[in-house]
PDB file of N, CA and C in Angstrom:
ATOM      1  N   UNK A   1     123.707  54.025  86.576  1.00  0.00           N
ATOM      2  CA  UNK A   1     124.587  54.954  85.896  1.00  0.00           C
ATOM      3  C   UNK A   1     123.921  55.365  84.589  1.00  0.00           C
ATOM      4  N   UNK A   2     124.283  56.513  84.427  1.00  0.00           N
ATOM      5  CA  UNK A   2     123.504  57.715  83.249  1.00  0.00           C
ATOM      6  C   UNK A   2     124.926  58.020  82.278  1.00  0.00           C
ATOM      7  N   UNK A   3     124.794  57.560  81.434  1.00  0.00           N
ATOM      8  CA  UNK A   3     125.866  58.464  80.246  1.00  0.00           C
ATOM      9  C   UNK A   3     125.185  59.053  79.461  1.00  0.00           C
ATOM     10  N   UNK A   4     125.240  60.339  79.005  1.00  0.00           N
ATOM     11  CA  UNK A   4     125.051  61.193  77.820  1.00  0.00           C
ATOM     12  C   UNK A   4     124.815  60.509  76.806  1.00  0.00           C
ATOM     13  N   UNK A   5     123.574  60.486  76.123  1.00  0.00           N
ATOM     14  CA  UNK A   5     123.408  59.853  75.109  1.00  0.00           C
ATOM     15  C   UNK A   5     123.775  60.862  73.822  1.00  0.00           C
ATOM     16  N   UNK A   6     123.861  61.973  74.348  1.00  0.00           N
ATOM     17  CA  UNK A   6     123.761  63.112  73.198  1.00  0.00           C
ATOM     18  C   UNK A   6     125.410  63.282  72.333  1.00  0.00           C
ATOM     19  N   UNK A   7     126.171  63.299  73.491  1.00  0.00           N
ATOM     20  CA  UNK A   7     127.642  63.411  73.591  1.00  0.00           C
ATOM     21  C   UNK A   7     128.562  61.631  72.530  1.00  0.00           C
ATOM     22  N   UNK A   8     129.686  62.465  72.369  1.00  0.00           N
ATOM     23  CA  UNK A   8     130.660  61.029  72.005  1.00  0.00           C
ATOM     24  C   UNK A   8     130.407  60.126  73.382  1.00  0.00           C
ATOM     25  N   UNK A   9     130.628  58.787  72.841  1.00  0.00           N
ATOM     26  CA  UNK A   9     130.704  57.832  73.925  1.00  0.00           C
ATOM     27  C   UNK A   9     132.197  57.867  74.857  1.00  0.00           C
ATOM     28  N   UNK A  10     132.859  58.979  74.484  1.00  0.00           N
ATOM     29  CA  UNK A  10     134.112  58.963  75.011  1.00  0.00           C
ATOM     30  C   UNK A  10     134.524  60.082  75.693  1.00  0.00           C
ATOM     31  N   UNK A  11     133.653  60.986  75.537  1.00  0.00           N
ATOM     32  CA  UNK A  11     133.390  61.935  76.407  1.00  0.00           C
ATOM     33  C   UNK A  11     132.333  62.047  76.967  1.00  0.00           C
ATOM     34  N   UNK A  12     131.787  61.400  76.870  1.00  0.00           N
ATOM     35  CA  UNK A  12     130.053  61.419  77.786  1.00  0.00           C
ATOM     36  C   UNK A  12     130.047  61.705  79.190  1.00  0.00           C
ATOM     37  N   UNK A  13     129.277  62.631  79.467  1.00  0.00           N
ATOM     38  CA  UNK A  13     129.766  62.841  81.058  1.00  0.00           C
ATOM     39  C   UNK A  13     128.432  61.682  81.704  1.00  0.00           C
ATOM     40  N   UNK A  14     128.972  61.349  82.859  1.00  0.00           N
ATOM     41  CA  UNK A  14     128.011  60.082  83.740  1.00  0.00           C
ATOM     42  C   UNK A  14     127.417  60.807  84.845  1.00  0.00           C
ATOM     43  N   UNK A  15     125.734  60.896  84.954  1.00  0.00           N
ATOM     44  CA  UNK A  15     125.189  60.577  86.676  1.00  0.00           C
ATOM     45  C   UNK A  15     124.694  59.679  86.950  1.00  0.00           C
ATOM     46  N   UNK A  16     123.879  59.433  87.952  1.00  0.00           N
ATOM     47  CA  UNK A  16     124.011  58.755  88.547  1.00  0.00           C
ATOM     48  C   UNK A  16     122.574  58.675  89.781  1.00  0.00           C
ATOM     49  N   UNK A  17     122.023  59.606  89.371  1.00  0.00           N
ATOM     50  CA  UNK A  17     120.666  59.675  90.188  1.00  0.00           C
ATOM     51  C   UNK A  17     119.622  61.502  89.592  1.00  0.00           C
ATOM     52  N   UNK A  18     119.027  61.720  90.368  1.00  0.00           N
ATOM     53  CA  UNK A  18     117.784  62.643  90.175  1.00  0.00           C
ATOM     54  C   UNK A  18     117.867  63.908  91.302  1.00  0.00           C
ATOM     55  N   UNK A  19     117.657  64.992  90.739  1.00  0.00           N
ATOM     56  CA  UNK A  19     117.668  65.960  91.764  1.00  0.00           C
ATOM     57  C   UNK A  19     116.045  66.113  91.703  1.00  0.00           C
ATOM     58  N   UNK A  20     115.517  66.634  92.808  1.00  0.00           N
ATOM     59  CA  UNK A  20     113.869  67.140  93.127  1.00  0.00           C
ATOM     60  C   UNK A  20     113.301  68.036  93.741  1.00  0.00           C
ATOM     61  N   UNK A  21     112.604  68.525  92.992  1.00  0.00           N
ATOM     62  CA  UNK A  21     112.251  70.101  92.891  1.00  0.00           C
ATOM     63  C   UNK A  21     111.143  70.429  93.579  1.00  0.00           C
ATOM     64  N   UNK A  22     110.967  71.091  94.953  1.00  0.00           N
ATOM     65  CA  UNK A  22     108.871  71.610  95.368  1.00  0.00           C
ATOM     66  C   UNK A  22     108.423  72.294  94.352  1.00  0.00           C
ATOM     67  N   UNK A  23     107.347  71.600  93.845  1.00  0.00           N
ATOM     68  CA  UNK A  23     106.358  72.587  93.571  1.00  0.00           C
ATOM     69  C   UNK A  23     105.648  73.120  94.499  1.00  0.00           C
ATOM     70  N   UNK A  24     104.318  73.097  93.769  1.00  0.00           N
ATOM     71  CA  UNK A  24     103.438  73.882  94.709  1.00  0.00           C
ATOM     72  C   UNK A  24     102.387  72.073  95.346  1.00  0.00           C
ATOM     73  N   UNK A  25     101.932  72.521  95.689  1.00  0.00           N
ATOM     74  CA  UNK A  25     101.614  71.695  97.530  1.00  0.00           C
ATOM     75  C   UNK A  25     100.821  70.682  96.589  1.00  0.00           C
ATOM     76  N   UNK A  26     101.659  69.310  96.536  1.00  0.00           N
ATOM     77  CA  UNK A  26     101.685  68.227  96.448  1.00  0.00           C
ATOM     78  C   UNK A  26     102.173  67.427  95.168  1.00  0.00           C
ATOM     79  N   UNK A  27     103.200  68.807  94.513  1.00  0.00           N
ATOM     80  CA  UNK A  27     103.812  68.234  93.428  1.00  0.00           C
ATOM     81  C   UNK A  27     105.479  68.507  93.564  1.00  0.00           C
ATOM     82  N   UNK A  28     105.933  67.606  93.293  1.00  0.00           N
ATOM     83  CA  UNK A  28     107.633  67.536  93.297  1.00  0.00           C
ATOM     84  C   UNK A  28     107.912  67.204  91.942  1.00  0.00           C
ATOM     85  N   UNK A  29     109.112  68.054  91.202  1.00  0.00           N
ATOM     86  CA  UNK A  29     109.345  67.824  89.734  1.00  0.00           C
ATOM     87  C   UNK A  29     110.665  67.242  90.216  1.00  0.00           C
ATOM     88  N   UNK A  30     111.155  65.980  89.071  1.00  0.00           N
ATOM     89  CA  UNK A  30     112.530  65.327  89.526  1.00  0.00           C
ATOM     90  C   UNK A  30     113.121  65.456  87.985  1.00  0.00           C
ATOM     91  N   UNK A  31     114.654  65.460  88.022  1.00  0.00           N
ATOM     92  CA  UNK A  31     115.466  65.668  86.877  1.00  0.00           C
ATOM     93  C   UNK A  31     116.961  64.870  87.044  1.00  0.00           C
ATOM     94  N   UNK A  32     117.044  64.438  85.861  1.00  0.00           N
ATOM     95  CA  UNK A  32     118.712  63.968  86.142  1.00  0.00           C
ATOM     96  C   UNK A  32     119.460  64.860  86.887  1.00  0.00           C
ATOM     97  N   UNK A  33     120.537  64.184  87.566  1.00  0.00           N
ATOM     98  CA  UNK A  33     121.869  64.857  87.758  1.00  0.00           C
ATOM     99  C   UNK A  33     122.501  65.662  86.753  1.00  0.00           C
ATOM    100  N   UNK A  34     122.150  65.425  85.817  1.00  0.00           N
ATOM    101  CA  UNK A  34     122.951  65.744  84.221  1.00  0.00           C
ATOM    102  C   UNK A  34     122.055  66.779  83.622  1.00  0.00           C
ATOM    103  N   UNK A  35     121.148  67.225  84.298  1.00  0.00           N
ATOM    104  CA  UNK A  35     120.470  68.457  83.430  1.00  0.00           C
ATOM    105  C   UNK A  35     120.601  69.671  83.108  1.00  0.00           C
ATOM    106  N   UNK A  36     121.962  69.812  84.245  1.00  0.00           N
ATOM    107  CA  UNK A  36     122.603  71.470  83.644  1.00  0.00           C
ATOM    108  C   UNK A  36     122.917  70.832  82.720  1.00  0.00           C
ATOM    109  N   UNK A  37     124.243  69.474  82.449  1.00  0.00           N
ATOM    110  CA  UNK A  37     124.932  69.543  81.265  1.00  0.00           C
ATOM    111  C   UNK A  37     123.848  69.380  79.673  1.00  0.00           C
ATOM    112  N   UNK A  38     122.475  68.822  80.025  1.00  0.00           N
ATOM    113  CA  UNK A  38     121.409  69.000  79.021  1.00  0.00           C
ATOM    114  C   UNK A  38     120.761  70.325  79.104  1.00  0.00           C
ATOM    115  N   UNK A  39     121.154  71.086  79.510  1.00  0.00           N
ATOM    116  CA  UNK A  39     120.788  72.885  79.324  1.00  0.00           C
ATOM    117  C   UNK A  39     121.929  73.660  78.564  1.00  0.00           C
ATOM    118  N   UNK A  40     123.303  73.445  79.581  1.00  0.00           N
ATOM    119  CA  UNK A  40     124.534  74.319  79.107  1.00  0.00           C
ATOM    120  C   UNK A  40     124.693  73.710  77.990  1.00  0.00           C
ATOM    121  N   UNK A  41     125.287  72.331  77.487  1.00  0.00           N
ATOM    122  CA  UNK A  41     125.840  71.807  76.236  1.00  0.00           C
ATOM    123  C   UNK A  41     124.909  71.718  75.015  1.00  0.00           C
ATOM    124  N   UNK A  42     123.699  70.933  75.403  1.00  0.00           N
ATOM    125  CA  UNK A  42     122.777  70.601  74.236  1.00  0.00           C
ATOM    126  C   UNK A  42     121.704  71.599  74.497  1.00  0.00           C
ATOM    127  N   UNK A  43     122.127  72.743  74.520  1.00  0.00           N
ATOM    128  CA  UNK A  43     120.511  73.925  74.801  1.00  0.00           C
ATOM    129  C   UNK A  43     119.017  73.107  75.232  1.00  0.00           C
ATOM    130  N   UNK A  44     118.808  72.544  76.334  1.00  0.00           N
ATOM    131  CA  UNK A  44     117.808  71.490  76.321  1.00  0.00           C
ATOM    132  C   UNK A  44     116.928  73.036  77.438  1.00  0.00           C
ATOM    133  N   UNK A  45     116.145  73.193  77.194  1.00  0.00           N
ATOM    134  CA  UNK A  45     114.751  73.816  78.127  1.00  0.00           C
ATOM    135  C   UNK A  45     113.849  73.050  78.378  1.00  0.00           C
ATOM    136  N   UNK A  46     114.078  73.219  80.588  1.00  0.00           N
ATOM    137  CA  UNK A  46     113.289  72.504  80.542  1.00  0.00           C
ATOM    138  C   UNK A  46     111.369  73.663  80.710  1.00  0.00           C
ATOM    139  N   UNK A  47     110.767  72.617  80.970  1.00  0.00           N
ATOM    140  CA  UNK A  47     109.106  73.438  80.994  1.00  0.00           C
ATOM    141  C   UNK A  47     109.501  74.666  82.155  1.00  0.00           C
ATOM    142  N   UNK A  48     108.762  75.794  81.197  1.00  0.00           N
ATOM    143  CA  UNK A  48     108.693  76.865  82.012  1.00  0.00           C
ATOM    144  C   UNK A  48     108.031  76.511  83.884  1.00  0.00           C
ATOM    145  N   UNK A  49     107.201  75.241  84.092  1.00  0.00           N
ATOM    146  CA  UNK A  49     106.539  75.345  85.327  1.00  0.00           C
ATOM    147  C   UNK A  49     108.379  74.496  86.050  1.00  0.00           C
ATOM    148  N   UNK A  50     108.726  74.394  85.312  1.00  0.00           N
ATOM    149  CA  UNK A  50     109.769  73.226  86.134  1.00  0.00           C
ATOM    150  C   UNK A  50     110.784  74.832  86.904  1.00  0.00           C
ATOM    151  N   UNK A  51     111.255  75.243  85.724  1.00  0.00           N
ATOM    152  CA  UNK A  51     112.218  76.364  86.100  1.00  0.00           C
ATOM    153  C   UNK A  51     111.918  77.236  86.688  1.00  0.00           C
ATOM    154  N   UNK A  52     110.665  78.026  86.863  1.00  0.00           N
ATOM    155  CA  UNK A  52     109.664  78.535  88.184  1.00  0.00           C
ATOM    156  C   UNK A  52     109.595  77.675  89.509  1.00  0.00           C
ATOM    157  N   UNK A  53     109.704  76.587  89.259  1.00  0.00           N
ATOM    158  CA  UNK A  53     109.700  75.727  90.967  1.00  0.00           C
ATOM    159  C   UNK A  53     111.113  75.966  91.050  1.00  0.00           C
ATOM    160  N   UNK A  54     112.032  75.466  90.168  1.00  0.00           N
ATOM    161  CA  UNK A  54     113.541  75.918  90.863  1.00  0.00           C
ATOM    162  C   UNK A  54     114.125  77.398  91.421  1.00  0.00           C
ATOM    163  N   UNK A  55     113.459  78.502  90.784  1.00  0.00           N
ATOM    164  CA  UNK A  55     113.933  79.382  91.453  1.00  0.00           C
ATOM    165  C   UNK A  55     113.277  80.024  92.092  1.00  0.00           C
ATOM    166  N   UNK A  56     112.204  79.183  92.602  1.00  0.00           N
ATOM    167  CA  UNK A  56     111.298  79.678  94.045  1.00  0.00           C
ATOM    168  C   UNK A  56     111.884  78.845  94.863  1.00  0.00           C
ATOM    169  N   UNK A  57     112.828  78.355  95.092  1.00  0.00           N
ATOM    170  CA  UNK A  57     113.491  77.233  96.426  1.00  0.00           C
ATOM    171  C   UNK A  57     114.216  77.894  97.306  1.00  0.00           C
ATOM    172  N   UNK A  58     113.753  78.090  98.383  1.00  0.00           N
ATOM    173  CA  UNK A  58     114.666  79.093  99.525  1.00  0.00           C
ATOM    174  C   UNK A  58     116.048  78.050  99.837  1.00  0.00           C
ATOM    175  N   UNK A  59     116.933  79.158  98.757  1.00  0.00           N
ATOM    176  CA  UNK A  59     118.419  77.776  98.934  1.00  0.00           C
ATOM    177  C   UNK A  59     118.600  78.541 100.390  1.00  0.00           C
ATOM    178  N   UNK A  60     118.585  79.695 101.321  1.00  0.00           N
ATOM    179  CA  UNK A  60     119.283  79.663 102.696  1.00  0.00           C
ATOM    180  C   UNK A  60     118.514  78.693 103.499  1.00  0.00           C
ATOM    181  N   UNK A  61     117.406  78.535 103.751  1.00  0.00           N
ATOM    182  CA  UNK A  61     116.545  77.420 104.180  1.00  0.00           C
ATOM    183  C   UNK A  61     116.815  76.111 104.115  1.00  0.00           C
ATOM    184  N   UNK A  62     116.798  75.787 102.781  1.00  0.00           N
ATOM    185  CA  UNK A  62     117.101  74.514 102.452  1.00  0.00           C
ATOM    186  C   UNK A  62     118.986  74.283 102.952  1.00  0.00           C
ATOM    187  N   UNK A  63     119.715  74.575 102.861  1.00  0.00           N
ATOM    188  CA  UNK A  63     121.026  74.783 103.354  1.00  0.00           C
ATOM    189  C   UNK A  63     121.186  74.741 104.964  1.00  0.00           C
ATOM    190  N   UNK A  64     120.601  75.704 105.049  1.00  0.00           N
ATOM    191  CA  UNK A  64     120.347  75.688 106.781  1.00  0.00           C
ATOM    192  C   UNK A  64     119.926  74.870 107.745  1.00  0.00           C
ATOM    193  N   UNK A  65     119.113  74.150 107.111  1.00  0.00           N
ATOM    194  CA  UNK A  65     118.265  73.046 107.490  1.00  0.00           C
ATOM    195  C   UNK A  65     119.312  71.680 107.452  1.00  0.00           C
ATOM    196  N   UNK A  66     120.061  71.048 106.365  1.00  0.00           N
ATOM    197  CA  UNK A  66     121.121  70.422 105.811  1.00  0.00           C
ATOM    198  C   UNK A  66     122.433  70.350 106.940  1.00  0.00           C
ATOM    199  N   UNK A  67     122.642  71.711 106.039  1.00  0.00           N
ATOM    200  CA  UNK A  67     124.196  71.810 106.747  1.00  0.00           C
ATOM    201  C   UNK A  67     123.986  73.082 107.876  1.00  0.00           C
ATOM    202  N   UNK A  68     123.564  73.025 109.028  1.00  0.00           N
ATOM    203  CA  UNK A  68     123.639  74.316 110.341  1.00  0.00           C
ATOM    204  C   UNK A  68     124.692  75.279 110.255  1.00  0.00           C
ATOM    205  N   UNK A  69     125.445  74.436 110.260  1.00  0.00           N
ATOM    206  CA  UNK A  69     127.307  75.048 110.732  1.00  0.00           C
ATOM    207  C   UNK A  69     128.097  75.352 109.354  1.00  0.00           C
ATOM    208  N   UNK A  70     127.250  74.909 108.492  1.00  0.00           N
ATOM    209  CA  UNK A  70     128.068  75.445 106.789  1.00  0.00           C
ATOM    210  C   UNK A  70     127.360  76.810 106.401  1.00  0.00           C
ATOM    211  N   UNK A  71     128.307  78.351 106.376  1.00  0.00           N
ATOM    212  CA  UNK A  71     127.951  79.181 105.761  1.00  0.00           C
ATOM    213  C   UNK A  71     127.556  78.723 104.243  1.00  0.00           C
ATOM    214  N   UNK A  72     126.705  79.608 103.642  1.00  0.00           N
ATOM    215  CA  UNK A  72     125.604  79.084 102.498  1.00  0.00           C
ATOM    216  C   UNK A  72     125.425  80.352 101.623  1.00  0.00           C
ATOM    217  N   UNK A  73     125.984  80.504 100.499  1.00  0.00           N
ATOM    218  CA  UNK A  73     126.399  79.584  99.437  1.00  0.00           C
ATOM    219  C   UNK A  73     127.879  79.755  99.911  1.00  0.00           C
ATOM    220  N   UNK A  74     128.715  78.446 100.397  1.00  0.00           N
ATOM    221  CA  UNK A  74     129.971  78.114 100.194  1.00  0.00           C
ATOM    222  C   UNK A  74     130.504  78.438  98.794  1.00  0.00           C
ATOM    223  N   UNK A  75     131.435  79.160  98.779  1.00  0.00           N
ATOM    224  CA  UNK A  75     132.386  79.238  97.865  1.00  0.00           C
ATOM    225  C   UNK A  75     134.019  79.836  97.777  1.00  0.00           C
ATOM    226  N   UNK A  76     134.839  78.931  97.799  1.00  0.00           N
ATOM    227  CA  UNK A  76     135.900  79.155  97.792  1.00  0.00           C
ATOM    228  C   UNK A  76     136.800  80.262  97.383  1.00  0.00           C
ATOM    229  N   UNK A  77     137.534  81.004  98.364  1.00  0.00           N
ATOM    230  CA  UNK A  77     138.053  81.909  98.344  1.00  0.00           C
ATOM    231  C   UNK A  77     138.913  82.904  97.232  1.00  0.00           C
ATOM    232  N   UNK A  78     139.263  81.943  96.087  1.00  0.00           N
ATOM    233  CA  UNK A  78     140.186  81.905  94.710  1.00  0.00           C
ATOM    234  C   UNK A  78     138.855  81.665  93.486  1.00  0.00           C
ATOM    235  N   UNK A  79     137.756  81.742  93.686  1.00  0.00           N
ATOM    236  CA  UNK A  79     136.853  81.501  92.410  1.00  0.00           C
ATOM    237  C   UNK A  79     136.819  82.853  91.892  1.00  0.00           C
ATOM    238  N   UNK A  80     136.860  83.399  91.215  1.00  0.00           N
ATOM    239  CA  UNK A  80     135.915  84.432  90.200  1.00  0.00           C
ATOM    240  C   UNK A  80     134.262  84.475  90.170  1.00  0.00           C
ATOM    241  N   UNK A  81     133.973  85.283  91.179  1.00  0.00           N
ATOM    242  CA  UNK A  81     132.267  85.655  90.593  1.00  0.00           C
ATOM    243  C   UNK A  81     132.381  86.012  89.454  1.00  0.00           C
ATOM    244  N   UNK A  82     130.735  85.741  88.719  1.00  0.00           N
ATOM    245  CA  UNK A  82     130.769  86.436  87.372  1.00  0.00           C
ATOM    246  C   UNK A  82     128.990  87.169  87.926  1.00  0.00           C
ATOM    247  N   UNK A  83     128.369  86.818  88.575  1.00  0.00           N
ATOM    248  CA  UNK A  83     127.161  87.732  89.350  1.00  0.00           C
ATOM    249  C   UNK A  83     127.264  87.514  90.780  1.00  0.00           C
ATOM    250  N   UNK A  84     126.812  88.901  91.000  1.00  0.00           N
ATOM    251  CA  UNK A  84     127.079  89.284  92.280  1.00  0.00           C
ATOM    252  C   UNK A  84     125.653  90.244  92.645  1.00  0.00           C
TER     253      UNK A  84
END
């Protein structure tokens, strides 16, 4: 278990493991669970090569592969887009 070191100890949000990222052919970048909330809350950036591997990730692929039978990106019928 991960608590926010940045945050009150009483609101600290908790993870709990690592998400992992392809690079390019034979490197994988790994990051807390908690690294949006170290982007959105505490403006944390991560390395420009990290955020280039994340949005080169074929999420229909990767989804497809996962979940077959789950349309991709799931999202519930009552949310508000804000991009489209």
């Amino acid at each position: 278990m991960h608590d926010c070191d940045l945050c009150p100890e009483a609101v600290a949000p908790e993870g709990t493991g690592e998400v992992r990222i392809p690079g390019e052919a034979g490197i994988a970048y790994a990051a807390p669970f908690l690294i949006t909330h170290y982007i959105t809350v505490h403006g944390y950036r991560p390395p420009q090569v990290f955020i280039d591997a994340v949005l080169a990730v074929d999420l229909d692929a990767w989804a497809a592969a996962r979940w077959p039978d789950v349309p991709f990106p799931w999202v519930p019928d009552e949310v508000e887009r804000m991009l489209e």
